[in-house]
C-alpha atoms as a PDB file:
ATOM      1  CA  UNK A   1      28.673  61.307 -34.917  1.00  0.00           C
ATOM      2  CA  UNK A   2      29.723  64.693 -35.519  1.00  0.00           C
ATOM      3  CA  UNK A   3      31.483  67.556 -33.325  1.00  0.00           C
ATOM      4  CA  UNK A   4      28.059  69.017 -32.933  1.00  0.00           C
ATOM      5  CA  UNK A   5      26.350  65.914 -32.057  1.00  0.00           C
ATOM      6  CA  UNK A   6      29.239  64.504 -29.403  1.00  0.00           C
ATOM      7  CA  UNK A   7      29.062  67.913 -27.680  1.00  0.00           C
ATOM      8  CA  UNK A   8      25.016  67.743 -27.395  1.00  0.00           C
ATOM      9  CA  UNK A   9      25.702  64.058 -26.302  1.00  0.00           C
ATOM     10  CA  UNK A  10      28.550  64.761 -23.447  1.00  0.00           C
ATOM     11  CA  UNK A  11      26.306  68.010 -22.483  1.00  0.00           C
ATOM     12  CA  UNK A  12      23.139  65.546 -21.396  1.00  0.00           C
ATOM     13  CA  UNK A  13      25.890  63.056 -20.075  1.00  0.00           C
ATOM     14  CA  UNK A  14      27.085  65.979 -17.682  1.00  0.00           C
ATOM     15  CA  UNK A  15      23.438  66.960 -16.817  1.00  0.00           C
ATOM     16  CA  UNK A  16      22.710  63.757 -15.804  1.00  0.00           C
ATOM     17  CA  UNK A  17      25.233  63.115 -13.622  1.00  0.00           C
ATOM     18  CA  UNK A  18      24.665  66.686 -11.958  1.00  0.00           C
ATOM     19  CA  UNK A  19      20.993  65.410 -11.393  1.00  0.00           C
ATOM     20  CA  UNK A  20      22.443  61.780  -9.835  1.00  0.00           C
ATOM     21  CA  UNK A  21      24.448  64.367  -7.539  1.00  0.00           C
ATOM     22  CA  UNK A  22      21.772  66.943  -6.189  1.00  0.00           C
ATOM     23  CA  UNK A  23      21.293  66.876  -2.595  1.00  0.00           C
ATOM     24  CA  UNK A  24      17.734  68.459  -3.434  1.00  0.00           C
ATOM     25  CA  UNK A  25      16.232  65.445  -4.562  1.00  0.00           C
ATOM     26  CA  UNK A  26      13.661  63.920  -1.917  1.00  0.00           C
ATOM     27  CA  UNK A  27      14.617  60.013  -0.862  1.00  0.00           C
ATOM     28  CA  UNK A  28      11.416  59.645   0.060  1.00  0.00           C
ATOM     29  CA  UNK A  29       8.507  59.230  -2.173  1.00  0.00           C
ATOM     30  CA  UNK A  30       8.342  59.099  -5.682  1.00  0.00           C
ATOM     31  CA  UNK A  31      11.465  59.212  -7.569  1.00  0.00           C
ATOM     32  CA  UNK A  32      11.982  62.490  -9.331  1.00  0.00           C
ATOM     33  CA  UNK A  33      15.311  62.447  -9.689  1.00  0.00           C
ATOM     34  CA  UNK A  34      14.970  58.933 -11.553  1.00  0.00           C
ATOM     35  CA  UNK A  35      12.302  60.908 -14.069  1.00  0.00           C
ATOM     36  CA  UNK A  36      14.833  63.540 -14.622  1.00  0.00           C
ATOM     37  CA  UNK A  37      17.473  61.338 -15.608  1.00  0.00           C
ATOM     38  CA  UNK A  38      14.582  59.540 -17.790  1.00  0.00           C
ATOM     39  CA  UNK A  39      13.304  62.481 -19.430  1.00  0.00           C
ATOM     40  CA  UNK A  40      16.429  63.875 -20.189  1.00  0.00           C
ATOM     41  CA  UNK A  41      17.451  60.900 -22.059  1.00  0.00           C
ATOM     42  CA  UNK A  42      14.666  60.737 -23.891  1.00  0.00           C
ATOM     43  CA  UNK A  43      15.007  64.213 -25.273  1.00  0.00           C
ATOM     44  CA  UNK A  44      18.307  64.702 -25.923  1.00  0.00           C
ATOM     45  CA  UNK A  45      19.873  60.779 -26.623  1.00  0.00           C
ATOM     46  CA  UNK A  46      16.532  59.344 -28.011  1.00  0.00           C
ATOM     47  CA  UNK A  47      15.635  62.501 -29.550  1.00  0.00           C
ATOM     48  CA  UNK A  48      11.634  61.766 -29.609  1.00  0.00           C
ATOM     49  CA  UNK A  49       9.918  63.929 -30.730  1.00  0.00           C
ATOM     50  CA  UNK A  50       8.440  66.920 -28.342  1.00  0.00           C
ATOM     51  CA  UNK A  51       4.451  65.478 -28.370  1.00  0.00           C
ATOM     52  CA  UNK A  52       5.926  61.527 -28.154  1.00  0.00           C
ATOM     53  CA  UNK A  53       8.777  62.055 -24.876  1.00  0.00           C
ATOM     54  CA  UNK A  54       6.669  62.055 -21.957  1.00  0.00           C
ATOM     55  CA  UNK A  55       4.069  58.763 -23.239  1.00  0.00           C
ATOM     56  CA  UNK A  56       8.004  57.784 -24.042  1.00  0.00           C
ATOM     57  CA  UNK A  57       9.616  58.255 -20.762  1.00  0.00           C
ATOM     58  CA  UNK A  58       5.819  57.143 -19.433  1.00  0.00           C
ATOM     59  CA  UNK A  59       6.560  53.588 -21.086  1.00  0.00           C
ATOM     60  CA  UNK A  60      10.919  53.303 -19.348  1.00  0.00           C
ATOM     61  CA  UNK A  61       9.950  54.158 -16.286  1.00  0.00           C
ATOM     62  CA  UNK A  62       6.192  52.238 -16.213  1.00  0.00           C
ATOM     63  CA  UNK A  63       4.682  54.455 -15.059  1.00  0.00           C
ATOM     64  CA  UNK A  64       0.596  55.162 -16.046  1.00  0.00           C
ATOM     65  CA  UNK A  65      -0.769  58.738 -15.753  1.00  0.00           C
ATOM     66  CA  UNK A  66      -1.591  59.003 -12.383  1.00  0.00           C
ATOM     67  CA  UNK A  67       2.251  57.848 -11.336  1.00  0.00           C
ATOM     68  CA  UNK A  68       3.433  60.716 -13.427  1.00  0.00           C
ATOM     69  CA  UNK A  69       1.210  63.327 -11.810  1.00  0.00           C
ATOM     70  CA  UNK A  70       2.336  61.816  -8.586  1.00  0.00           C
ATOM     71  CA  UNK A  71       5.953  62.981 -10.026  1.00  0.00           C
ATOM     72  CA  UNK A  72       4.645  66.643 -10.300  1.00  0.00           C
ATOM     73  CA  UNK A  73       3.048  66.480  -6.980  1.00  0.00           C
ATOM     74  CA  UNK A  74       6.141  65.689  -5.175  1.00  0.00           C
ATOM     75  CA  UNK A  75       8.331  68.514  -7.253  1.00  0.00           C
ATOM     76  CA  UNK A  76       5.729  71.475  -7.096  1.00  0.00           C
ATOM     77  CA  UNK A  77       7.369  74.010  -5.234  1.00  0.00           C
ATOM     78  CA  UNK A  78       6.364  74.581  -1.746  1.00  0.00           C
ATOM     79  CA  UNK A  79       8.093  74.593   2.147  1.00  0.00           C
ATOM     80  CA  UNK A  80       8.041  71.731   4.285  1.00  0.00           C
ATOM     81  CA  UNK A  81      10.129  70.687   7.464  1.00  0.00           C
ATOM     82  CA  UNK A  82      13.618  69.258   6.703  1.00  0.00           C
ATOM     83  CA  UNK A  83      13.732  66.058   7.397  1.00  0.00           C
ATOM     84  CA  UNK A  84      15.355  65.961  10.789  1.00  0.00           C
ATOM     85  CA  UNK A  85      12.196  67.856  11.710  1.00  0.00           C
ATOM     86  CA  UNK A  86      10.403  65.176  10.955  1.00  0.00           C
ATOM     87  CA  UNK A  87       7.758  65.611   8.334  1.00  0.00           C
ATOM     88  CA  UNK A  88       6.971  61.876   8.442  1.00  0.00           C
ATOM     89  CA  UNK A  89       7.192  60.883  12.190  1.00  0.00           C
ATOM     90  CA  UNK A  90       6.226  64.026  13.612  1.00  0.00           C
ATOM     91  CA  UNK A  91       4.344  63.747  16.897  1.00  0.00           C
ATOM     92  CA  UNK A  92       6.155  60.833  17.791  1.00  0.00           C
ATOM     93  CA  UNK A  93       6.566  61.981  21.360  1.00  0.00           C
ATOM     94  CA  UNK A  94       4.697  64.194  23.588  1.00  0.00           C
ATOM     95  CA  UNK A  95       5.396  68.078  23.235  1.00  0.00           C
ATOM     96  CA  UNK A  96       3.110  69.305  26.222  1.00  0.00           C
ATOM     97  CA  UNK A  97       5.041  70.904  29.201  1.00  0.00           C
ATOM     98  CA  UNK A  98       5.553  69.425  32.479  1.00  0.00           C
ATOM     99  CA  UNK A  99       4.227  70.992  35.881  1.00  0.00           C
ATOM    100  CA  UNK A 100       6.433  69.344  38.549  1.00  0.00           C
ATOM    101  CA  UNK A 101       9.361  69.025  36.334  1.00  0.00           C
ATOM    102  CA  UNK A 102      11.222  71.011  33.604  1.00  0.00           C
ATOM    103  CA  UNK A 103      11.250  69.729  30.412  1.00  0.00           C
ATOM    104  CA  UNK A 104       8.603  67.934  27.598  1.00  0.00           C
ATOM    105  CA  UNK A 105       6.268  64.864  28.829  1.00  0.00           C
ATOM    106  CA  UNK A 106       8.137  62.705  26.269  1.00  0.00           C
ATOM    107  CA  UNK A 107       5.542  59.833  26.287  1.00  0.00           C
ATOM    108  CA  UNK A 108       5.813  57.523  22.973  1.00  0.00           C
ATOM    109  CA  UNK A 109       3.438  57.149  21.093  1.00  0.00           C
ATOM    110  CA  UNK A 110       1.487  60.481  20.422  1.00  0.00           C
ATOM    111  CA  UNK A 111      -2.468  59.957  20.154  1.00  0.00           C
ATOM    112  CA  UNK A 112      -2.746  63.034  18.122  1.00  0.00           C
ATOM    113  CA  UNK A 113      -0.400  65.025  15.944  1.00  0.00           C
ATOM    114  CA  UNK A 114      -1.098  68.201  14.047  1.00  0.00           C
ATOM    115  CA  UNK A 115       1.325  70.505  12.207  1.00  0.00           C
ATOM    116  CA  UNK A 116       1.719  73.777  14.510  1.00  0.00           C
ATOM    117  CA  UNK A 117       2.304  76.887  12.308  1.00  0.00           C
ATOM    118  CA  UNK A 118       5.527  79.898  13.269  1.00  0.00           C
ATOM    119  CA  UNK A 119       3.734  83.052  13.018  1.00  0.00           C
ATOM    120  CA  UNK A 120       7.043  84.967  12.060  1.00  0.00           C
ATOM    121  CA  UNK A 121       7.816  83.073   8.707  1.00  0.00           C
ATOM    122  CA  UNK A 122       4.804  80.930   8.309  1.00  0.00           C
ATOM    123  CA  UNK A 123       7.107  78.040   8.344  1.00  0.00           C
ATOM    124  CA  UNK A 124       5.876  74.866  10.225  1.00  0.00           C
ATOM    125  CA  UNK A 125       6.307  71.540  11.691  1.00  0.00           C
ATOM    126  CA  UNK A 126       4.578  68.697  12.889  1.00  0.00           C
ATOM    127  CA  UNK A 127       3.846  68.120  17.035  1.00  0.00           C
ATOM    128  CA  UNK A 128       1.913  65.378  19.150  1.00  0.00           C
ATOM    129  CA  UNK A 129       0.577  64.481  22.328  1.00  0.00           C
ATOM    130  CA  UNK A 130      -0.345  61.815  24.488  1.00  0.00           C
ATOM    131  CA  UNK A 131      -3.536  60.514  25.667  1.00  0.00           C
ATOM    132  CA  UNK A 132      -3.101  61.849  29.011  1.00  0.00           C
ATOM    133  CA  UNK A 133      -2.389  65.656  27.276  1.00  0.00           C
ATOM    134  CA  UNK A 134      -4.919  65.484  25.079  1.00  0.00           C
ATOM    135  CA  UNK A 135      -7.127  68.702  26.569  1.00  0.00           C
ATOM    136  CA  UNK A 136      -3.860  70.360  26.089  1.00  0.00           C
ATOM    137  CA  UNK A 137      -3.584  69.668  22.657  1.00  0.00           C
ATOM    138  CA  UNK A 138      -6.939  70.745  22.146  1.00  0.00           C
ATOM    139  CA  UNK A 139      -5.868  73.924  23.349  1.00  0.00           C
ATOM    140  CA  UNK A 140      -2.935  74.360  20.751  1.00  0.00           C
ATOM    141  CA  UNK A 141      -4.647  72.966  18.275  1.00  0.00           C
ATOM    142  CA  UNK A 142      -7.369  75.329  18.771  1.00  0.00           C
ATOM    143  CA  UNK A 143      -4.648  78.254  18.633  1.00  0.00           C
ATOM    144  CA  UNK A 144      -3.017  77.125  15.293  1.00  0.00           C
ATOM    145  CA  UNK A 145      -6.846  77.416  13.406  1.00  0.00           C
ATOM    146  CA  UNK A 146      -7.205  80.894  15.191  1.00  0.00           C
ATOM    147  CA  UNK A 147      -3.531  81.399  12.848  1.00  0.00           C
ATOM    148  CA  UNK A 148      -4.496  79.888   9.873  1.00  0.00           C
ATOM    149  CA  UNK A 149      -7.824  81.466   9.850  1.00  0.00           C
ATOM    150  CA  UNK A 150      -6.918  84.654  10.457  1.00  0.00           C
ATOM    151  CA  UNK A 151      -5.370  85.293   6.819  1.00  0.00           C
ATOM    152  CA  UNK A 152      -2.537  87.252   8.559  1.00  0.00           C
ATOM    153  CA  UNK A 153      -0.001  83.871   8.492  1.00  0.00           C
ATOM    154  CA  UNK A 154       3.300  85.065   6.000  1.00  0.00           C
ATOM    155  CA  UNK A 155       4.044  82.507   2.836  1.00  0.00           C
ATOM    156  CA  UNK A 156       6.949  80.337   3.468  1.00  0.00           C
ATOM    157  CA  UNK A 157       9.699  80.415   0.777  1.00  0.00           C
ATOM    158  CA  UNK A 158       9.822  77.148  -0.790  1.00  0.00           C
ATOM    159  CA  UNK A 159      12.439  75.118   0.338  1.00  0.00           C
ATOM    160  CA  UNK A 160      11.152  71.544  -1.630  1.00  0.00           C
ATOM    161  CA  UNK A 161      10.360  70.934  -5.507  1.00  0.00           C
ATOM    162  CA  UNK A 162      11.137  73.042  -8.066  1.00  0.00           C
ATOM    163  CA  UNK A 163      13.884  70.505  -9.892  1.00  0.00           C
ATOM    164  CA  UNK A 164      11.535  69.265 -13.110  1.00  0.00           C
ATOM    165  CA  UNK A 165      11.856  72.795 -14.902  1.00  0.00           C
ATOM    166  CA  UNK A 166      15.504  73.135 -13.649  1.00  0.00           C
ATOM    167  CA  UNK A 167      17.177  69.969 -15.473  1.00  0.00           C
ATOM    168  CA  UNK A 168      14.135  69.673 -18.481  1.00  0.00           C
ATOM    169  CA  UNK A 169      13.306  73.546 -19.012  1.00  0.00           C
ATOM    170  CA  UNK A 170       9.799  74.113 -21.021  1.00  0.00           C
ATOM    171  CA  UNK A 171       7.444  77.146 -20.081  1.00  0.00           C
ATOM    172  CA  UNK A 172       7.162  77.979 -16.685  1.00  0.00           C
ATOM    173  CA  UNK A 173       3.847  78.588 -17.670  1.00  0.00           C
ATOM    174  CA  UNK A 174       2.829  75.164 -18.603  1.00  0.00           C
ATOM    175  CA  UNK A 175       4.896  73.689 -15.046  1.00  0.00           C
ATOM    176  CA  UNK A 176       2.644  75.691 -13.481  1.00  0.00           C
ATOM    177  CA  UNK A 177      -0.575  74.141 -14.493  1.00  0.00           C
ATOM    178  CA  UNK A 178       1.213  70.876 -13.717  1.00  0.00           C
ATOM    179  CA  UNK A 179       1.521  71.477 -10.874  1.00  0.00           C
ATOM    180  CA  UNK A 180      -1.598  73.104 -10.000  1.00  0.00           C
ATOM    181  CA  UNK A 181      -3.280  69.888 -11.754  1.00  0.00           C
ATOM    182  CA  UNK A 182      -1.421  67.761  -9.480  1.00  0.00           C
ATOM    183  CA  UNK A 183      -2.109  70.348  -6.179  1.00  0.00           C
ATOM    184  CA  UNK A 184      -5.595  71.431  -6.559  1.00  0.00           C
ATOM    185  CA  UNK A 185      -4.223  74.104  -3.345  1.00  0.00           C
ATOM    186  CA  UNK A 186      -1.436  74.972  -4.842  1.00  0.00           C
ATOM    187  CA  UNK A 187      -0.286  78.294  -5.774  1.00  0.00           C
ATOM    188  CA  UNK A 188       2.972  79.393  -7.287  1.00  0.00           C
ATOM    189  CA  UNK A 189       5.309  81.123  -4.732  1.00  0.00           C
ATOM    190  CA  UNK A 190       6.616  84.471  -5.339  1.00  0.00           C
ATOM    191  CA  UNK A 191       9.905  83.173  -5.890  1.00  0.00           C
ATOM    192  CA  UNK A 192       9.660  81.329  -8.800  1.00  0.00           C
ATOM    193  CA  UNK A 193       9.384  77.512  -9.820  1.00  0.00           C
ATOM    194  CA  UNK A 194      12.588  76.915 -10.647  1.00  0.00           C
ATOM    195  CA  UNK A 195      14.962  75.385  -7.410  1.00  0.00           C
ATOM    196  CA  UNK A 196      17.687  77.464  -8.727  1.00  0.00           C
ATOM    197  CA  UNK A 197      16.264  81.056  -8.558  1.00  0.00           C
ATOM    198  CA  UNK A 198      15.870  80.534  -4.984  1.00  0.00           C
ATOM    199  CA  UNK A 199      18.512  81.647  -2.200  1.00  0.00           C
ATOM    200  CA  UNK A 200      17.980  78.999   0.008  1.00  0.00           C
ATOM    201  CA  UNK A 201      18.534  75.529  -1.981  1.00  0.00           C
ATOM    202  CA  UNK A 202      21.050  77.179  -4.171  1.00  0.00           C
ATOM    203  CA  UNK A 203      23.149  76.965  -1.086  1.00  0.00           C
ATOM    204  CA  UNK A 204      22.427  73.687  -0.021  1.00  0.00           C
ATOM    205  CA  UNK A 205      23.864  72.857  -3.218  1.00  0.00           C
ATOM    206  CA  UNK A 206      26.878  75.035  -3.284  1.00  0.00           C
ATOM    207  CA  UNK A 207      27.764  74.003   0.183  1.00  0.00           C
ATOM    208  CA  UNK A 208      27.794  70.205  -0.900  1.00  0.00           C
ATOM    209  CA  UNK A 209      29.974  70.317  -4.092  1.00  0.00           C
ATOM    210  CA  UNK A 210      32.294  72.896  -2.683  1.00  0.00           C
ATOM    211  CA  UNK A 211      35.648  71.477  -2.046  1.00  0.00           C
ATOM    212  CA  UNK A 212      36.790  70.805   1.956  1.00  0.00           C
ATOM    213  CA  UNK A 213      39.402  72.832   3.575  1.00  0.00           C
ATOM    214  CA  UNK A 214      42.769  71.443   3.498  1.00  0.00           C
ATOM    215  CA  UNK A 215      45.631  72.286   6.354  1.00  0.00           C
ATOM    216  CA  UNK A 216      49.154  73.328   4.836  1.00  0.00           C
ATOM    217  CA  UNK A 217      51.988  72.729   6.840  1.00  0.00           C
ATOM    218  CA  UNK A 218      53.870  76.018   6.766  1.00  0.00           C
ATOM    219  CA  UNK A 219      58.184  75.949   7.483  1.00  0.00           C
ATOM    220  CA  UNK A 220      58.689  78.065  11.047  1.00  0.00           C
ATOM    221  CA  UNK A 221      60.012  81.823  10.739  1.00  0.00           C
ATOM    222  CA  UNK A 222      58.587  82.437   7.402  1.00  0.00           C
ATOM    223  CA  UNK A 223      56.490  85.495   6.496  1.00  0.00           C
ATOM    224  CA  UNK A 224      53.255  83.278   7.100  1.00  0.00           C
ATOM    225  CA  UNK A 225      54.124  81.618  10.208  1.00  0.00           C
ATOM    226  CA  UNK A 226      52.454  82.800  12.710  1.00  0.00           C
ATOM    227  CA  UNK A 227      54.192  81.848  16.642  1.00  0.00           C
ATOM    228  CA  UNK A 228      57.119  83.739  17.689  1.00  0.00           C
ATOM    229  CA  UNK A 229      59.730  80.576  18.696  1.00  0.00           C
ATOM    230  CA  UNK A 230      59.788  79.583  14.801  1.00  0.00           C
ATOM    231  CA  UNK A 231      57.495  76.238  14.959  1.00  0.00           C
ATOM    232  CA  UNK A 232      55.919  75.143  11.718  1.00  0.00           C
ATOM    233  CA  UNK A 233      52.275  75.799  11.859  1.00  0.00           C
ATOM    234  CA  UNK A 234      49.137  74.927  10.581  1.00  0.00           C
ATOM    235  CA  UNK A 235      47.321  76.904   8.019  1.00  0.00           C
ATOM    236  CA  UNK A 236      43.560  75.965   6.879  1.00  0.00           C
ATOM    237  CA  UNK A 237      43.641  76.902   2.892  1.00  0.00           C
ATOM    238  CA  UNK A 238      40.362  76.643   1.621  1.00  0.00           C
ATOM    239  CA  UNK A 239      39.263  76.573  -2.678  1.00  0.00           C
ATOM    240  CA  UNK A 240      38.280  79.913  -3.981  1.00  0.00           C
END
């Protein structure tokens, strides 16, 4: 192996583990992360060739077509809740408001849940009711088509997706239709489909591999110290 050929090969080492430590990856649902690390392999270790690597990384991962467009269905770029809104379990208690007492119902389980849509941002989330709240939920319900309908609802920035064309580049033209193939609603977002072009996950991800603050213990009366009887004192020094 030549100089050329160990750089290339640490270079895909590196991306990989950057991929194994992205907080944007879902754990839920199918595994892009695990097709990143797959793909990237392929292409760069394996070195198939360009029209072979994805019936390649197809065959590692075992995976037939429909799993794969399953893959680009999970990463095409789009907003949805964080998950401590609850995407999944949404509606799992009763959201309609009490008369005699402050406060939510609360009741568990929900009998219907529907998403409910922020006019502001277009952002939304998912809400529920109970049996007995049902004629209220018809009522909201019947407000968030009124939104929807009414064509006036902003876009969302994308908070999910977007990580295939980060780590494996290609035309952004051709991750489109991907994605559009595996999102027959889909549309591309006016800020991009790469992850990294977009303010809000790029600082997800530099707040979780920047380096935590660490206190200094400072020697009383010095130029930094900061009381007046010359105690040592505590100074938070954080990484530039």
């Amino acid at each position: 192996m030549d100089g050329r050929q160990l750089k290339r090969t640490l270079a895909t080492h590196q991306r990989i583990a950057d991929a194994f430590n992205d907080p944007r990856f879902p754990s839920r649902g199918p595994d892009t992360r695990m097709l990143v690390v797959t793909a990237l392999w392929v292409a760069r270790i394996e070195r198939v060739p360009a029209g072979k690597q994805w019936d390649r990384v197809r065959d590692l991962l075992r995976l037939d077509l429909y799993g794969l467009q399953q893959m680009f269905r999970q990463d095409a770029p789009r907003w949805e809740p964080p998950p401590e809104d609850g995407i999944d379990y949404g509606g799992s208690t009763c959201e309609a408001p009490m008369i005699r007492r402050a406060g939510l119902c609360g009741h568990h389980p929900c009998s219907v849940a529907f998403r409910v849509t922020n006019p502001a941002d277009g952002t939304w989330r998912m809400t529920g009711f109970c049996t007995r709240h049902r004629a209220y939920a018809v009522e909201v319900d019947r407000a968030e088509r009124v939104r929807c309908q009414s064509g006036t609802l902003p876009v969302p920035a994308p908070n999910t997706g977007g990580l295939l064309p980060c780590y494996l580049g290609g035309s952004l033209e051709s991750w489109a239709k991907s994605y559009k193939h595996a999102r027959s609603a889909w549309r591309p977002p006016a800020e991009g489909l790469r992850a990294d072009d977009w303010p809000v996950t790029a600082k997800v991800v530099r707040a979780a591999s920047s380096a935590p603050p660490k206190l200094e213990l400072l020697a009383g009366e010095g130029e930094d110290a900061t009381g007046t009887d010359g105690s040592p004192v505590l100074r938070i020094v954080r990484d530039s």
